[in-house]
C-alpha atoms as a PDB file:
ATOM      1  CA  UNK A   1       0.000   0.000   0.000  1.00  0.00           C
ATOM      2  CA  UNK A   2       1.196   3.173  -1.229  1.00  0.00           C
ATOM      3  CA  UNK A   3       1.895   6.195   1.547  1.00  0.00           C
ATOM      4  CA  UNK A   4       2.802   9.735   1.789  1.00  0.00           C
ATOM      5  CA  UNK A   5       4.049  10.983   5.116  1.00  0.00           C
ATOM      6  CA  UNK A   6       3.159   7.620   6.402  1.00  0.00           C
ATOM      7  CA  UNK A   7      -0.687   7.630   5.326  1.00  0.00           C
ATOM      8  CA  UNK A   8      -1.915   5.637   2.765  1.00  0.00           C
ATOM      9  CA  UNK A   9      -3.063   7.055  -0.755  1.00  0.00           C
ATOM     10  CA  UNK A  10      -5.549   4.763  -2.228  1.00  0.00           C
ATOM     11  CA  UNK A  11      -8.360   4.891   0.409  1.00  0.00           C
ATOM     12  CA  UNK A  12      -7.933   8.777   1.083  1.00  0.00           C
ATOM     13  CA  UNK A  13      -7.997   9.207  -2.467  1.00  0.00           C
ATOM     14  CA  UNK A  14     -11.174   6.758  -3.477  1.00  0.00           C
ATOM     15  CA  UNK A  15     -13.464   8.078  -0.492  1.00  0.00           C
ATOM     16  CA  UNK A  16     -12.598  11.885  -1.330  1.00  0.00           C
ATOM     17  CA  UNK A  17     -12.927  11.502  -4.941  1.00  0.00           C
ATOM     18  CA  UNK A  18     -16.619  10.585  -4.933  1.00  0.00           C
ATOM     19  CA  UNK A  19     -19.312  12.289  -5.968  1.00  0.00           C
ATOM     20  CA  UNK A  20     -20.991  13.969  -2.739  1.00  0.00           C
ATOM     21  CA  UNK A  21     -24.287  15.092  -4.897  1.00  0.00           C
ATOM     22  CA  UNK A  22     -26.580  15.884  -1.758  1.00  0.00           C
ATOM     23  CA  UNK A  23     -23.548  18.676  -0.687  1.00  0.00           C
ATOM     24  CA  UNK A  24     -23.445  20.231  -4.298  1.00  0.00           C
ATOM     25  CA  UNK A  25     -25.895  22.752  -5.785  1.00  0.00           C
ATOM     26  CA  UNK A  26     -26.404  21.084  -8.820  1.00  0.00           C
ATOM     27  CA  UNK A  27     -23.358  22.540 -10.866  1.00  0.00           C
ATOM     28  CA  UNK A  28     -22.848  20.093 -13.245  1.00  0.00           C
ATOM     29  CA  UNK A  29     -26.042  20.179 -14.273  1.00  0.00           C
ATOM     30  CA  UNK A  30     -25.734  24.373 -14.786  1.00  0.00           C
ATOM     31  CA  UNK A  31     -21.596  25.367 -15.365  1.00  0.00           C
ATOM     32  CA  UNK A  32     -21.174  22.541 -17.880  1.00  0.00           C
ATOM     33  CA  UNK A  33     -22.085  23.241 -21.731  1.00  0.00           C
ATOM     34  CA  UNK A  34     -24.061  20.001 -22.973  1.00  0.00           C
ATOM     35  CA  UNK A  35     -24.231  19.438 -26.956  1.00  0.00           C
ATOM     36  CA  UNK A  36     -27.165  17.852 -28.552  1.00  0.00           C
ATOM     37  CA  UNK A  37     -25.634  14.121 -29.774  1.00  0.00           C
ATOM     38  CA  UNK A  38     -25.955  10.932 -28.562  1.00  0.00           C
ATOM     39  CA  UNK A  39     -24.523  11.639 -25.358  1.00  0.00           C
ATOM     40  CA  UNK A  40     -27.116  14.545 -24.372  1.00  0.00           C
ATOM     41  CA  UNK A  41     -30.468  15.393 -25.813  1.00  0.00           C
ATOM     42  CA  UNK A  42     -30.572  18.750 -25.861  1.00  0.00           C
ATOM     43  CA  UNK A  43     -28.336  22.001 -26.497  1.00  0.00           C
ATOM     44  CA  UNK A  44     -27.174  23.958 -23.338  1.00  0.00           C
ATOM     45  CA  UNK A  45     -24.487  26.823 -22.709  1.00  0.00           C
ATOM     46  CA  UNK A  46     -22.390  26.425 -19.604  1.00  0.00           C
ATOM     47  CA  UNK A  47     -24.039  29.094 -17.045  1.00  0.00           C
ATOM     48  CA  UNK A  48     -27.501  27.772 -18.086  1.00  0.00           C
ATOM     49  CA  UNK A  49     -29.808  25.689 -15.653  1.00  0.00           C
ATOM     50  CA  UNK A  50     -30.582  22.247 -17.296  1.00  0.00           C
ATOM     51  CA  UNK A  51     -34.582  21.911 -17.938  1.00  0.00           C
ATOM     52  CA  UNK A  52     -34.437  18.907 -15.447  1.00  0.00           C
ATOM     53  CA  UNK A  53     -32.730  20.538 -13.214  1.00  0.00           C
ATOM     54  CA  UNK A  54     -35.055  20.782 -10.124  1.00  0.00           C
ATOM     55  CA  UNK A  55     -35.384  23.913  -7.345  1.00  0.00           C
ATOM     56  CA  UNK A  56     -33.461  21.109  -5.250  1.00  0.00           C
ATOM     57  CA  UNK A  57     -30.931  20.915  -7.284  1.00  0.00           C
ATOM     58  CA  UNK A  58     -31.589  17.151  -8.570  1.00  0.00           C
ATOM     59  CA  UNK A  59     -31.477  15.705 -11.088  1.00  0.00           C
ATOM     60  CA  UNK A  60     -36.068  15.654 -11.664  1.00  0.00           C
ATOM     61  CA  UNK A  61     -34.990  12.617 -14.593  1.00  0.00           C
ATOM     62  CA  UNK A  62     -32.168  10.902 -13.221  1.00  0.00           C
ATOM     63  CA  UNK A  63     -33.823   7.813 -12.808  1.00  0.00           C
ATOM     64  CA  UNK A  64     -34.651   7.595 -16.715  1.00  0.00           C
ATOM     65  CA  UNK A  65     -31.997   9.800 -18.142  1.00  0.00           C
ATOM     66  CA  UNK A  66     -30.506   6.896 -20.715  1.00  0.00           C
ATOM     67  CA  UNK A  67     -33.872   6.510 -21.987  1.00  0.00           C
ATOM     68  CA  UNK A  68     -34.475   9.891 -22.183  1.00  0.00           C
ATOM     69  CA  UNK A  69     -31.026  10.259 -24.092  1.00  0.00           C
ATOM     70  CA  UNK A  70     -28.740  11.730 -21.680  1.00  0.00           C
ATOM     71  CA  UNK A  71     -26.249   8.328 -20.828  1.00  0.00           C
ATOM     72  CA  UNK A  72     -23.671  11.477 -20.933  1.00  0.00           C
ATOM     73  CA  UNK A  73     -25.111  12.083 -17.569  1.00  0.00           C
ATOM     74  CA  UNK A  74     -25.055   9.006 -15.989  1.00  0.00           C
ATOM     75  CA  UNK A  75     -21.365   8.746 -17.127  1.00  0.00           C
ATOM     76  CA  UNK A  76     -20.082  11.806 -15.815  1.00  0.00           C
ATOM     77  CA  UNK A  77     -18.121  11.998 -12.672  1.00  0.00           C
ATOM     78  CA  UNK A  78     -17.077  15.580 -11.114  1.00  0.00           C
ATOM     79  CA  UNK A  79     -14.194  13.537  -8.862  1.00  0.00           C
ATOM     80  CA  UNK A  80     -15.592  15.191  -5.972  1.00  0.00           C
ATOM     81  CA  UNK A  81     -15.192  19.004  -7.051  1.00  0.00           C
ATOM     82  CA  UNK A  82     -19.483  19.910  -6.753  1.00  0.00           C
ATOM     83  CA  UNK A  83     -19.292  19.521  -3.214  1.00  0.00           C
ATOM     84  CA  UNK A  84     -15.444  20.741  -2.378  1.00  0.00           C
ATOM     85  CA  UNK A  85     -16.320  24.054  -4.488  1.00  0.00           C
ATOM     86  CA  UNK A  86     -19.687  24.586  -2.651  1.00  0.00           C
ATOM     87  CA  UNK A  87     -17.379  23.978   0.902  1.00  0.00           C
ATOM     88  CA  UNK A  88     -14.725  26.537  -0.862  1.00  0.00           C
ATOM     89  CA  UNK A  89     -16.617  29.456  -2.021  1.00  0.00           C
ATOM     90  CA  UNK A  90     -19.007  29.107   0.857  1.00  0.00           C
ATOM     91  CA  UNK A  91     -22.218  29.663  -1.437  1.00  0.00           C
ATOM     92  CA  UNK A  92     -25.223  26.966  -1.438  1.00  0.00           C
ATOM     93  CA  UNK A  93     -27.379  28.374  -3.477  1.00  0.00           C
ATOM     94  CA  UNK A  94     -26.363  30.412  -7.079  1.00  0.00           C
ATOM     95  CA  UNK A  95     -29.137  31.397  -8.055  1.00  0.00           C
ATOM     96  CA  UNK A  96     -29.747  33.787  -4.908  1.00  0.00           C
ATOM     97  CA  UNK A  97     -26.064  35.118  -5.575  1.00  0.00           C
ATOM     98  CA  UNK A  98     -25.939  35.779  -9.282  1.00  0.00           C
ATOM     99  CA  UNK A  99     -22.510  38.203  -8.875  1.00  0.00           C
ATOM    100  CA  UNK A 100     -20.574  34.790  -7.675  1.00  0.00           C
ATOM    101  CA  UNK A 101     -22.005  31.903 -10.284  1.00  0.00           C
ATOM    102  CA  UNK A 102     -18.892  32.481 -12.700  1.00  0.00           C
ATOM    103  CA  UNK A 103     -16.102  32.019  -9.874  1.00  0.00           C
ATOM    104  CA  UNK A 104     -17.868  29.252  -8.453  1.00  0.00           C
ATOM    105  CA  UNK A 105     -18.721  27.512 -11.705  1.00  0.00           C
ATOM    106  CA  UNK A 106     -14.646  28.386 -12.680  1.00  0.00           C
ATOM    107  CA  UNK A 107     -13.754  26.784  -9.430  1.00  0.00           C
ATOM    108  CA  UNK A 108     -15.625  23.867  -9.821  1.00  0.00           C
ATOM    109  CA  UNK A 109     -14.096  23.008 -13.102  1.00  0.00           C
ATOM    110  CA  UNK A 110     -10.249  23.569 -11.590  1.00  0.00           C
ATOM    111  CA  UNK A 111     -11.079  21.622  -8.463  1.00  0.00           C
ATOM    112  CA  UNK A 112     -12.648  18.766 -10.923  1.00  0.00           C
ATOM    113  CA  UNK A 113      -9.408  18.876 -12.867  1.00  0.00           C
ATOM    114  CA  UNK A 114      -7.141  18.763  -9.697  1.00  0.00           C
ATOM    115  CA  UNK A 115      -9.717  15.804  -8.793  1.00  0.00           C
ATOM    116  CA  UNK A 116      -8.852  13.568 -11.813  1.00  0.00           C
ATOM    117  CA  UNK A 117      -4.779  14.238 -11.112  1.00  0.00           C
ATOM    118  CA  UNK A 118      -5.338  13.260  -7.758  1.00  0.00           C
ATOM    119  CA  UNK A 119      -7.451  10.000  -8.619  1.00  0.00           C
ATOM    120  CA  UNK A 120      -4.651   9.129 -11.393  1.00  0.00           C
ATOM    121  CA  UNK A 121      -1.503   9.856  -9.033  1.00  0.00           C
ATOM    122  CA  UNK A 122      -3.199   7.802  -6.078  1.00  0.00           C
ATOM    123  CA  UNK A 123      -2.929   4.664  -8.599  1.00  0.00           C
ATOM    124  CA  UNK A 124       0.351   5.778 -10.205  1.00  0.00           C
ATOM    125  CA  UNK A 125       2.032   6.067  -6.603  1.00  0.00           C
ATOM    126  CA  UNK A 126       1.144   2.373  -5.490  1.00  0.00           C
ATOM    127  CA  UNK A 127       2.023   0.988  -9.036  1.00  0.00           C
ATOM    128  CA  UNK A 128       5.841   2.882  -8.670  1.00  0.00           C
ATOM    129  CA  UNK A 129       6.248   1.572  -5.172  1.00  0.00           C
ATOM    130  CA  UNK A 130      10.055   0.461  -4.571  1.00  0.00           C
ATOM    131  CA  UNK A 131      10.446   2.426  -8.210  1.00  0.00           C
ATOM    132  CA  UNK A 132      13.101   5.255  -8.613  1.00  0.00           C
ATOM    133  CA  UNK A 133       9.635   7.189  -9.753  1.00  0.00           C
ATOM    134  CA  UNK A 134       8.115   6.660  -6.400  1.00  0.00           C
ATOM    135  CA  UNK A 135       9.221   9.893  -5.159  1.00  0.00           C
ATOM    136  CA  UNK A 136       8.543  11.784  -7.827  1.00  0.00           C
ATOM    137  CA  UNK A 137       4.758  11.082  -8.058  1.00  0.00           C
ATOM    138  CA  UNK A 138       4.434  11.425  -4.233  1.00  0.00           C
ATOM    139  CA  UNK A 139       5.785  15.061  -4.640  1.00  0.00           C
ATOM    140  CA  UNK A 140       3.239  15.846  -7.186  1.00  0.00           C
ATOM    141  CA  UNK A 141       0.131  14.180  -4.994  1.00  0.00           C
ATOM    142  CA  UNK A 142       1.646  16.907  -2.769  1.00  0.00           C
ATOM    143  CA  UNK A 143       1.785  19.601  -5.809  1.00  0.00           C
ATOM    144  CA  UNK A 144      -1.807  18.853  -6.547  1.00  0.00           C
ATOM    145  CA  UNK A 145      -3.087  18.895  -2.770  1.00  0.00           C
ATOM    146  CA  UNK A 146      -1.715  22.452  -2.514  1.00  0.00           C
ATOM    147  CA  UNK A 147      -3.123  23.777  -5.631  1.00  0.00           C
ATOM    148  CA  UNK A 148      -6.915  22.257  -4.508  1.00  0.00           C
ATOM    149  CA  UNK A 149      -6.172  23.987  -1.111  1.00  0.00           C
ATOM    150  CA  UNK A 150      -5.161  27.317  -2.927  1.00  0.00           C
ATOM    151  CA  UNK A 151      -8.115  27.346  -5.169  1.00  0.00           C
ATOM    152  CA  UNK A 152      -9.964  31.186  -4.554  1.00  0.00           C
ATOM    153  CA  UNK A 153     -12.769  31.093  -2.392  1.00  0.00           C
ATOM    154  CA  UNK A 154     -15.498  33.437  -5.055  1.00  0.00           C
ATOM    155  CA  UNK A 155     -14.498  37.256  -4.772  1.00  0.00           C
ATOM    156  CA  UNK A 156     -12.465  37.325  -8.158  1.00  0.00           C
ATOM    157  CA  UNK A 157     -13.284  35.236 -11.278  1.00  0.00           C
ATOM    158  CA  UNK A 158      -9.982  36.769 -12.565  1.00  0.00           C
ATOM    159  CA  UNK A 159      -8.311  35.252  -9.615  1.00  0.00           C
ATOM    160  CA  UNK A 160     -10.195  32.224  -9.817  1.00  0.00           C
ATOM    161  CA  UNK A 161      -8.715  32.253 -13.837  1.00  0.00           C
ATOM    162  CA  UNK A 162      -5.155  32.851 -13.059  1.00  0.00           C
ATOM    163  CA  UNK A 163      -5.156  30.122 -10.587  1.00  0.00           C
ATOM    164  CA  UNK A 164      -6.820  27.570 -13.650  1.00  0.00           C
ATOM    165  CA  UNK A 165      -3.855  28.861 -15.752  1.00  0.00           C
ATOM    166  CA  UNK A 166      -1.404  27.457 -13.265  1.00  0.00           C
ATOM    167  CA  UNK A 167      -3.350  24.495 -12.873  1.00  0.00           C
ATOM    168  CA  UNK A 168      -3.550  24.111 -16.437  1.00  0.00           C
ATOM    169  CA  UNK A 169       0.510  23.892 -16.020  1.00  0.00           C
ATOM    170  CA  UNK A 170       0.203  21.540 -13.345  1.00  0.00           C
ATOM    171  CA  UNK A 171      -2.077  19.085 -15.376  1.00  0.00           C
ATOM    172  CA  UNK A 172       0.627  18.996 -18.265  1.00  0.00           C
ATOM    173  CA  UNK A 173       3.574  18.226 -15.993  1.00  0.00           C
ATOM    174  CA  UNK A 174       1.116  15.226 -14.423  1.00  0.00           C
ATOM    175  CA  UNK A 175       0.348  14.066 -17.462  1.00  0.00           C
ATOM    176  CA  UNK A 176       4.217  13.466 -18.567  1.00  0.00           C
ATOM    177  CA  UNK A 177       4.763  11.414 -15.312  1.00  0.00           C
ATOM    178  CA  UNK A 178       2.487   9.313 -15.575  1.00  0.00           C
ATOM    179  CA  UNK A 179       3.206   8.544 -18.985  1.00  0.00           C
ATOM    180  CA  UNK A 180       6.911   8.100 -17.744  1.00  0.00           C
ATOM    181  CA  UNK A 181       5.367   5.466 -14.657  1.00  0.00           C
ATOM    182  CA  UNK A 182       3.010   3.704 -17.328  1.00  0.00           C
ATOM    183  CA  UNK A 183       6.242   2.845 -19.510  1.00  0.00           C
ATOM    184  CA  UNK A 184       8.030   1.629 -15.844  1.00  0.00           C
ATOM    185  CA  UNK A 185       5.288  -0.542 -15.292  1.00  0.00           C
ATOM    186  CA  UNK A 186       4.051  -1.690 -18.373  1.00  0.00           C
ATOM    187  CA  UNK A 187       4.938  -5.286 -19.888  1.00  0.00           C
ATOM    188  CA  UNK A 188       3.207  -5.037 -23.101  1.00  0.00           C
ATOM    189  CA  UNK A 189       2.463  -8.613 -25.049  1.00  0.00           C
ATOM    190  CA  UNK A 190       4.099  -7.285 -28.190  1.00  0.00           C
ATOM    191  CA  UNK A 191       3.863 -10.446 -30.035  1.00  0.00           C
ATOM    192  CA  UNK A 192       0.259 -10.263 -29.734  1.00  0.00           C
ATOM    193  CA  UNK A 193      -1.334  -7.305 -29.593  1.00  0.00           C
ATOM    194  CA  UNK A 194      -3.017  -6.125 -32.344  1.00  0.00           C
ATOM    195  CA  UNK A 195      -1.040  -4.070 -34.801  1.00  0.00           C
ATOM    196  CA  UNK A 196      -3.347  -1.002 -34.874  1.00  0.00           C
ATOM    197  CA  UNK A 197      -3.576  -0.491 -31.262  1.00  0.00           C
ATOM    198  CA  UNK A 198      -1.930   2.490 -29.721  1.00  0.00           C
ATOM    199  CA  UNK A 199      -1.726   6.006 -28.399  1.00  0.00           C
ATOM    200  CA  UNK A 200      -4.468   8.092 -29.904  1.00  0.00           C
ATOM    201  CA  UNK A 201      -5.596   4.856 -32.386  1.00  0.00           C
ATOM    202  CA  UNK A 202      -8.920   5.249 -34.305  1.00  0.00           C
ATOM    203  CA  UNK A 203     -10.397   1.652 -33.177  1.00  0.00           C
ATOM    204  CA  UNK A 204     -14.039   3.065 -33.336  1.00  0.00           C
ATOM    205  CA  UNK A 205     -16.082  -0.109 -33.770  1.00  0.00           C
ATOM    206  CA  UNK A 206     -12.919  -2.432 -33.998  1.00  0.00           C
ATOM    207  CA  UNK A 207     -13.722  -5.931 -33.440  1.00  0.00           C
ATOM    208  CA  UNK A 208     -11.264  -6.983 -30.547  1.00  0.00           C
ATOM    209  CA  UNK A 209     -13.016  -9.576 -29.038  1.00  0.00           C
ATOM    210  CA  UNK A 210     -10.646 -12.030 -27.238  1.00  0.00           C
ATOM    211  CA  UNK A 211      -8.118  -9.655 -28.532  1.00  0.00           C
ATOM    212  CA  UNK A 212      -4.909 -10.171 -26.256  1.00  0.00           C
ATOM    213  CA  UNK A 213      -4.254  -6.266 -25.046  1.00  0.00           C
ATOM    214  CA  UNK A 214      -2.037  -6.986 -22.113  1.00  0.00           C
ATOM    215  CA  UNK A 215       0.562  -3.879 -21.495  1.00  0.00           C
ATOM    216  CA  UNK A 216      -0.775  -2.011 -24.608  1.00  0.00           C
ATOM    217  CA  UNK A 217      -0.293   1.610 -24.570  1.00  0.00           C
ATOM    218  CA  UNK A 218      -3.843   2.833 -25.742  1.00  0.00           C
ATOM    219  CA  UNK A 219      -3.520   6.322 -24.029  1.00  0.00           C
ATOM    220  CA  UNK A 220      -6.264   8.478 -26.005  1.00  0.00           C
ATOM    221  CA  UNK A 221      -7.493   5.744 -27.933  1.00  0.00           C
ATOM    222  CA  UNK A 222     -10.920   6.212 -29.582  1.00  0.00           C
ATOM    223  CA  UNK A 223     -12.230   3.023 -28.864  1.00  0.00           C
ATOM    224  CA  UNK A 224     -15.966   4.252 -29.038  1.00  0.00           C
ATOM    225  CA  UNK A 225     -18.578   0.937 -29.632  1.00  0.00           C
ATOM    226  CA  UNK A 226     -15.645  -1.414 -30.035  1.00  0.00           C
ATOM    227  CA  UNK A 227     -16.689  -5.132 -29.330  1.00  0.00           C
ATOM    228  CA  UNK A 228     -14.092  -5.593 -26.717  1.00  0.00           C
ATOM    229  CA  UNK A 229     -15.565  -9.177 -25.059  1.00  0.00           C
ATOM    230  CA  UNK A 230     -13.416 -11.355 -23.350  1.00  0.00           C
ATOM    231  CA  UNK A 231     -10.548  -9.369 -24.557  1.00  0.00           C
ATOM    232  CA  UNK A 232      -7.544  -9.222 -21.915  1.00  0.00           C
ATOM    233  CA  UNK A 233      -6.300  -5.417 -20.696  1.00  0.00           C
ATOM    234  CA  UNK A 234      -4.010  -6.027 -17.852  1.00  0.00           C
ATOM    235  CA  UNK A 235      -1.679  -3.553 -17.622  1.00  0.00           C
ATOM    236  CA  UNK A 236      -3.633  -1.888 -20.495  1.00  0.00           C
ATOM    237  CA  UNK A 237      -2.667   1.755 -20.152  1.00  0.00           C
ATOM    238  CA  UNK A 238      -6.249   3.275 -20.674  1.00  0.00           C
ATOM    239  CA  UNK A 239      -5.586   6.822 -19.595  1.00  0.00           C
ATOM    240  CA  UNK A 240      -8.317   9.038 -21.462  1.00  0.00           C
ATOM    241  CA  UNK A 241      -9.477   6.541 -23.933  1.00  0.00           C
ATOM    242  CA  UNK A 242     -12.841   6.805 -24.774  1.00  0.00           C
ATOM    243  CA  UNK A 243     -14.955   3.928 -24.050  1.00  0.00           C
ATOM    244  CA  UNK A 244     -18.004   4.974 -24.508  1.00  0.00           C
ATOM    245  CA  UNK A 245     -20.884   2.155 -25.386  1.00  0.00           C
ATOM    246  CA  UNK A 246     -17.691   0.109 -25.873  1.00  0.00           C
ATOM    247  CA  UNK A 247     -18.867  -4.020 -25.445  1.00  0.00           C
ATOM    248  CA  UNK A 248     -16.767  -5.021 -22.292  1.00  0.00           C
ATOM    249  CA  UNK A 249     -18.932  -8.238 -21.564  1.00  0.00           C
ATOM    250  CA  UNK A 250     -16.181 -10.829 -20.309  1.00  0.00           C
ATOM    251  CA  UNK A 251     -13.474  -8.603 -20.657  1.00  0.00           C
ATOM    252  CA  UNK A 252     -10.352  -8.268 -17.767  1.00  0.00           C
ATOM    253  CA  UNK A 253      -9.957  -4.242 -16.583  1.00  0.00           C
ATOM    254  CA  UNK A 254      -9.051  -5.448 -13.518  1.00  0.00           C
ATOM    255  CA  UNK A 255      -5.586  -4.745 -13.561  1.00  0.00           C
ATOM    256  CA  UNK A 256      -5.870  -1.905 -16.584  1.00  0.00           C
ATOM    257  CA  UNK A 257      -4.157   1.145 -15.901  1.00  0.00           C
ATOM    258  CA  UNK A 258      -5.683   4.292 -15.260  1.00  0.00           C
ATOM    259  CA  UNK A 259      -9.144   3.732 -15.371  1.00  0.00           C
ATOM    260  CA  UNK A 260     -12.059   6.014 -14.271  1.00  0.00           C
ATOM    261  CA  UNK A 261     -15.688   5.666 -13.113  1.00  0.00           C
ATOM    262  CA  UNK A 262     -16.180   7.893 -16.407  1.00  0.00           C
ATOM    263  CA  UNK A 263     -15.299   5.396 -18.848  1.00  0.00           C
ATOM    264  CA  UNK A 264     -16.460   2.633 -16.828  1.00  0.00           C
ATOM    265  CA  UNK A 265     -19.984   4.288 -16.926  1.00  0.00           C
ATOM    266  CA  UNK A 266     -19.774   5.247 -20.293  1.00  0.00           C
ATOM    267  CA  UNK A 267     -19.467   1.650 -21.446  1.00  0.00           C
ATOM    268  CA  UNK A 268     -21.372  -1.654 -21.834  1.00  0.00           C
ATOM    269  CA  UNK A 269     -20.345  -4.191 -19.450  1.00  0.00           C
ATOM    270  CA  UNK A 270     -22.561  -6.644 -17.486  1.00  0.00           C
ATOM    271  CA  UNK A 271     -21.692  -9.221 -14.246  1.00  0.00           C
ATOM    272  CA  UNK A 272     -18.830 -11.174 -16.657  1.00  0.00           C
ATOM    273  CA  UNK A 273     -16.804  -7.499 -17.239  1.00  0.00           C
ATOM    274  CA  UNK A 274     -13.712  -7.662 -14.219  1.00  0.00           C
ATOM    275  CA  UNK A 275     -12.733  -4.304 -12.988  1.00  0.00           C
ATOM    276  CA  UNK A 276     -10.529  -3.261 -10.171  1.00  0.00           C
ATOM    277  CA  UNK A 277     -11.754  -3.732  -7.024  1.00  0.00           C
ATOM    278  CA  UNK A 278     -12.141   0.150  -6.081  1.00  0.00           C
ATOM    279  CA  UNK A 279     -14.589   0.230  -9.419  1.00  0.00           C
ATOM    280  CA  UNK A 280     -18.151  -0.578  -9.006  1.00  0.00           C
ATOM    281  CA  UNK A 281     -20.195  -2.114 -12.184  1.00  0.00           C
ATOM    282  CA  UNK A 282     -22.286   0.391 -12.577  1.00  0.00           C
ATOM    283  CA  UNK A 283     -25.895   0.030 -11.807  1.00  0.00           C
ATOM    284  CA  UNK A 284     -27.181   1.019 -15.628  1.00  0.00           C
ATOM    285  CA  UNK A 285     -25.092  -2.678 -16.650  1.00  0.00           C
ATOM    286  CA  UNK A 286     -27.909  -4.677 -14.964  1.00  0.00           C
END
């Protein structure tokens, strides 16, 4: 088990990280833009109150929202950021404080960011345990801890911007190492991994079933509706491919790299699909 300054990463970062949606106010449901596709059924600016958003701030379709045609909503996950921006900025309610919705909206999206380092370097710091990188990815957990805490509370949206701007920095420096610890700890099955698959590869519909994807690097990979049963991704490095209504029936993501609840949610699996143990199947799969 992975620790820094003797306490351990994994279960601070998997109970923090959650979703806390009775201590939001709602805000991905108003800061986020949504575009009419097959992902959301409607058009909506960011700053604008969904239609089914209620004066509760719930969700009044969330029950039905992939047969109403919003399975974009069921697969989003703010990492925790709608209820650690309503705790920052102090404000419950934006609608009865119009001056602050754009800082708090703008610090809900850096906090969500800073959320998704956090969830990606709590992994990446027990997979480089013992590993010259070790250090390295503890010191940015800490990097990324002190930006969250230094996020502005609401007075300035321009403060609130330069702050993004540095966390913006932050996220591209992140992203490097943990490309650098996915190489350390990858052992990819060269011999038989498909030829096309890689970083940023267009498998859009690719028929991969069975296909033997151990240690592939498939970083960015559009892998949107592939058929990608009983296919074997340990060590898979899956960091921001897109999985959505990928076919993961059968399929091994229990020891994938990198995964999130996002593409998890945003794909087909059922019982058979094998995900790591801090991953839930999602209830939408049954």
């Amino acid at each position: 088990m992975g620790r820094v300054h003797g306490v351990p990463i994994r279960p601070i970062a998997r109970a923090s990280l959650r979703a806390d949606c009775g201590a939001c106010a709602g805000l991905c449901c108003v800061a986020l833009t949504l575009a009419k596709s097959a992902d959301f059924a409607l058009d909506k600016p960011a700053g604008e109150p969904c239609p089914h958003l209620g004066t509760d701030f719930r969700c009044a379709i969330h029950p039905h929202l992939v047969d109403r045609g919003f399975p974009g909503c069921v697969a989003y996950d703010c990492f925790g950021a709608g209820q650690q921006a309503v705790r920052t900025t102090g404000i419950r309610d934006w609608r009865a404080d119009p001056d602050a919705r754009a800082a708090l909206f703008a610090t809900f999206g850096v906090l969500e960011t800073l959320g998704e380092l956090l969830w990606y370097l709590a992994e990446a710091h027990d997979l480089t345990a013992g590993h010259p990188l070790h250090g390295e990815v503890g010191a940015a957990w800490d990097a990324t801890l002190r930006l969250a805490a230094a996020t502005p509370p609401t007075t300035s949206a321009a403060d609130v911007a330069t702050h993004r701007a540095t966390v913006a920095t932050h996220r591209a420096t992140v992203a490097t190492l943990l490309g650098r610890v996915s190489e350390s700890v990858r052992v990819p099955a060269r011999s038989r991994t498909p030829r096309r698959a890689g970083p940023r590869a267009d498998l859009i519909g690719a028929d991969l079933r069975r296909a033997d994807l151990r240690g592939a690097d498939l970083r960015g990979a559009l892998l949107l509706g592939a058929d990608l049963r009983g296919a074997d991704l340990a060590s898979a490095d899956l960091l921001g491919a897109d999985l959505r209504a990928a076919r993961l029936a059968g399929a091994d993501l229990s020891r994938a790299l990198f995964l999130s609840r996002r593409q998890v949610s945003a794909a087909r699996g059922d019982g058979t699909t094998r995900l790591p143990p801090w991953l839930e199947h999602p209830g939408h799969w049954r």
